[in-house]
C-alpha atoms as a PDB file:
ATOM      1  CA  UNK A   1       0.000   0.000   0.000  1.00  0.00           C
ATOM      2  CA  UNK A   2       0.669   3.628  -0.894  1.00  0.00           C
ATOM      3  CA  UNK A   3       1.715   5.962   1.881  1.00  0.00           C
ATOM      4  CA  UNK A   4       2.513   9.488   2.723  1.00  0.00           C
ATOM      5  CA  UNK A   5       6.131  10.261   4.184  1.00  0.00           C
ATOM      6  CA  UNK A   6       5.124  13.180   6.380  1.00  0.00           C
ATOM      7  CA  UNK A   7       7.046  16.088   7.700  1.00  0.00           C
ATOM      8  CA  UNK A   8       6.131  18.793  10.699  1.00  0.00           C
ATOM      9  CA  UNK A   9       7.817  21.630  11.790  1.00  0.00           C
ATOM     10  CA  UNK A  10       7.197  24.986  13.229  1.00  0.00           C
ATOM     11  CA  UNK A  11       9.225  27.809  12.890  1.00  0.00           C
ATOM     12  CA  UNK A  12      11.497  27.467  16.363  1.00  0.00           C
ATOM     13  CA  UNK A  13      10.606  23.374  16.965  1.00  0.00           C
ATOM     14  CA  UNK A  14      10.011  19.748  15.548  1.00  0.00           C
ATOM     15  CA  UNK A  15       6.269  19.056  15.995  1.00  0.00           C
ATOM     16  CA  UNK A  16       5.706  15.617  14.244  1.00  0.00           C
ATOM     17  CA  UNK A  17       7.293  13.324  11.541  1.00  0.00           C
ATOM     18  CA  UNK A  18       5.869   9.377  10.085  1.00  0.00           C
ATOM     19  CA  UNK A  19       4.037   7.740   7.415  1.00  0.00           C
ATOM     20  CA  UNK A  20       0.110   8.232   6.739  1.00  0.00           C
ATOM     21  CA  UNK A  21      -2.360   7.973   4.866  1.00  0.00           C
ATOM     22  CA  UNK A  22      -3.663  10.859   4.154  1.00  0.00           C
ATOM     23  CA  UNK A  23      -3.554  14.462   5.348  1.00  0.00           C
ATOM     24  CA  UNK A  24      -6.046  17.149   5.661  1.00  0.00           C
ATOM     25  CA  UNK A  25      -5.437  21.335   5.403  1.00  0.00           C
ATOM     26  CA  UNK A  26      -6.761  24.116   5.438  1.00  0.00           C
ATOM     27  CA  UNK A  27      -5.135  26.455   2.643  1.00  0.00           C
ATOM     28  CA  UNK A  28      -5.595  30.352   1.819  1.00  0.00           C
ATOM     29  CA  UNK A  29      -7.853  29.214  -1.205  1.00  0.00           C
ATOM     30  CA  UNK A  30      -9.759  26.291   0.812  1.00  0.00           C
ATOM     31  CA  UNK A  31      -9.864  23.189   2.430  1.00  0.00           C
ATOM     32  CA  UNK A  32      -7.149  19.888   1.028  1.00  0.00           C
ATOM     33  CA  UNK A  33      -6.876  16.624   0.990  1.00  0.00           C
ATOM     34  CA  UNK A  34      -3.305  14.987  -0.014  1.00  0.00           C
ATOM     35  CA  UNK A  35      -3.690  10.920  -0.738  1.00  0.00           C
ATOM     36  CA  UNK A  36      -0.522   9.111  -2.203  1.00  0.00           C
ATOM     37  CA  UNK A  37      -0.173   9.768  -5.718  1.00  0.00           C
ATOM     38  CA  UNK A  38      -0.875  13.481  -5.321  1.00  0.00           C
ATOM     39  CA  UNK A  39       0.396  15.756  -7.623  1.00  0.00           C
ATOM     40  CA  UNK A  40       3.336  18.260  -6.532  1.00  0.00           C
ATOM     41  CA  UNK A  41       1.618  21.127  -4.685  1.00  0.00           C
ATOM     42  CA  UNK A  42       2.979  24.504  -3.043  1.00  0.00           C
ATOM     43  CA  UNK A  43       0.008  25.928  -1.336  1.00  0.00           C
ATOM     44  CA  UNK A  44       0.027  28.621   1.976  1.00  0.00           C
ATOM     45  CA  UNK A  45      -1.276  27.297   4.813  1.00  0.00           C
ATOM     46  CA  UNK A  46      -4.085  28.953   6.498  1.00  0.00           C
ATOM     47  CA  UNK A  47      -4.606  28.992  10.355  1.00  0.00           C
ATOM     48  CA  UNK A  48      -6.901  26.043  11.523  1.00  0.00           C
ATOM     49  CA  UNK A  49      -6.194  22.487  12.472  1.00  0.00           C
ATOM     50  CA  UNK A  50      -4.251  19.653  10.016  1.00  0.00           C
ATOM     51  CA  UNK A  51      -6.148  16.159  10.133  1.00  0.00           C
ATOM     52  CA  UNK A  52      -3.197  13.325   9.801  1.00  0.00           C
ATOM     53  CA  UNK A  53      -4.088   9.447   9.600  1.00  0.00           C
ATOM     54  CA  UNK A  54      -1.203   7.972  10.208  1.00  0.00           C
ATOM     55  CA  UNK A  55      -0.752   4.380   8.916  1.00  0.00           C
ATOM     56  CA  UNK A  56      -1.241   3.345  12.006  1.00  0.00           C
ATOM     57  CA  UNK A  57      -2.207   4.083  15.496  1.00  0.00           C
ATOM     58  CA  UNK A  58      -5.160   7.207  15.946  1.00  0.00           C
ATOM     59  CA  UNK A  59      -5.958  10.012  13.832  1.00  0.00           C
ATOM     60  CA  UNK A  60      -3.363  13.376  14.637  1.00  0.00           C
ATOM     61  CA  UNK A  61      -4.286  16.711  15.323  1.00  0.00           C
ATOM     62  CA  UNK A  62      -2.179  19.652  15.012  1.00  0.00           C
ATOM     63  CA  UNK A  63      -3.572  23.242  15.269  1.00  0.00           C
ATOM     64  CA  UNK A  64      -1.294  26.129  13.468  1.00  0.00           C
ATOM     65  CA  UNK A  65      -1.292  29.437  13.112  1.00  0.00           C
ATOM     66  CA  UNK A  66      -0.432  29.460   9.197  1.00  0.00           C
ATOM     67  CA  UNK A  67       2.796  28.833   6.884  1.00  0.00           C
ATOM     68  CA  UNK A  68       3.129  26.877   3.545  1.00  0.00           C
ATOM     69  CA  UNK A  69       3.029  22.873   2.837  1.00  0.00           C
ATOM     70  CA  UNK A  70       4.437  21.283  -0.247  1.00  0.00           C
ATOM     71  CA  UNK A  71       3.843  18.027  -1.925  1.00  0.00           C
ATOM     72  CA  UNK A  72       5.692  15.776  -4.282  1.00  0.00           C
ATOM     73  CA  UNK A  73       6.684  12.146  -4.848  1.00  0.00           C
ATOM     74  CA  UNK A  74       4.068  11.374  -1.979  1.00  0.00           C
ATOM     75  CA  UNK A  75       6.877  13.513   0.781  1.00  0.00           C
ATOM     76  CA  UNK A  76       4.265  16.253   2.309  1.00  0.00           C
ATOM     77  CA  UNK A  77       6.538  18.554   4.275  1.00  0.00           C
ATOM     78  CA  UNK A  78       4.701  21.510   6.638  1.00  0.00           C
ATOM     79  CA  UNK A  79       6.434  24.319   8.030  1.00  0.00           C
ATOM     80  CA  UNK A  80       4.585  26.303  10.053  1.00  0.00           C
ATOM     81  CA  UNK A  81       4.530  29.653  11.721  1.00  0.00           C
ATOM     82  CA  UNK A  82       3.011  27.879  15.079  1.00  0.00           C
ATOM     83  CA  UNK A  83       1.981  24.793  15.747  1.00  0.00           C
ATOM     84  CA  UNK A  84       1.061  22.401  18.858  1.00  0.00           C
ATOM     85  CA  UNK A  85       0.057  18.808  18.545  1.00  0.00           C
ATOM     86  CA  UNK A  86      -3.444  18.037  19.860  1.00  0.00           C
ATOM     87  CA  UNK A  87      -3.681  16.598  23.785  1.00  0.00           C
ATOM     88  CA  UNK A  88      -3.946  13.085  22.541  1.00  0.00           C
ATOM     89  CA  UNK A  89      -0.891  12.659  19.798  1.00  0.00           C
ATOM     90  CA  UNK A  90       2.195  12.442  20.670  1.00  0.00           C
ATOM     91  CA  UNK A  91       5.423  13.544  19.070  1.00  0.00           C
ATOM     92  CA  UNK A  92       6.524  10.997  15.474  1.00  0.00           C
ATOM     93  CA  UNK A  93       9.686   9.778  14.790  1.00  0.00           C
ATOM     94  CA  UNK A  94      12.560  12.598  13.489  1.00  0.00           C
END
């Protein structure tokens, strides 16, 4: 199966790294989902909360207050300007 090498990081910390899914945003022209096979994408992120299944284990929450994502050869890599991990998830491998 397909996955998603994924990538977190806020401007002064690591916030989460793994494989998933599929991952949710919230962008400055709407809301995105990114499944395997997604085209290469460079979108700004807009403030709101990210929605990552990981392959395995419970869906991850991360709230942040805005940055840019990018996309290709199914590596999703967020940088952030904030960004906390929700009170369940804890911290992916780096």
């Amino acid at each position: 199966m397909a996955e998603l090498e994924v990538e977190i990081v806020a401007a002064d910390h690591f916030v989460w790294s793994g494989a998933a899914k599929m991952v949710k945003a919230r962008t400055s022209d709407g809301e995105i989902g990114i499944l395997p096979g997604h085209s290469p994408l460079l979108a700004i992120l807009a403030e709101g909360e990210l929605a990552i299944q990981p392959v395995s284990g419970d869906r991850i929450a991360v709230v942040v207050d805005g940055g840019f994502f990018s996309v290709d050869n199914d590596r999703v890599v967020i940088v952030a300007d904030n960004a906390k991990l929700g009170e369940a998830a804890t911290a992916g491998t780096r």
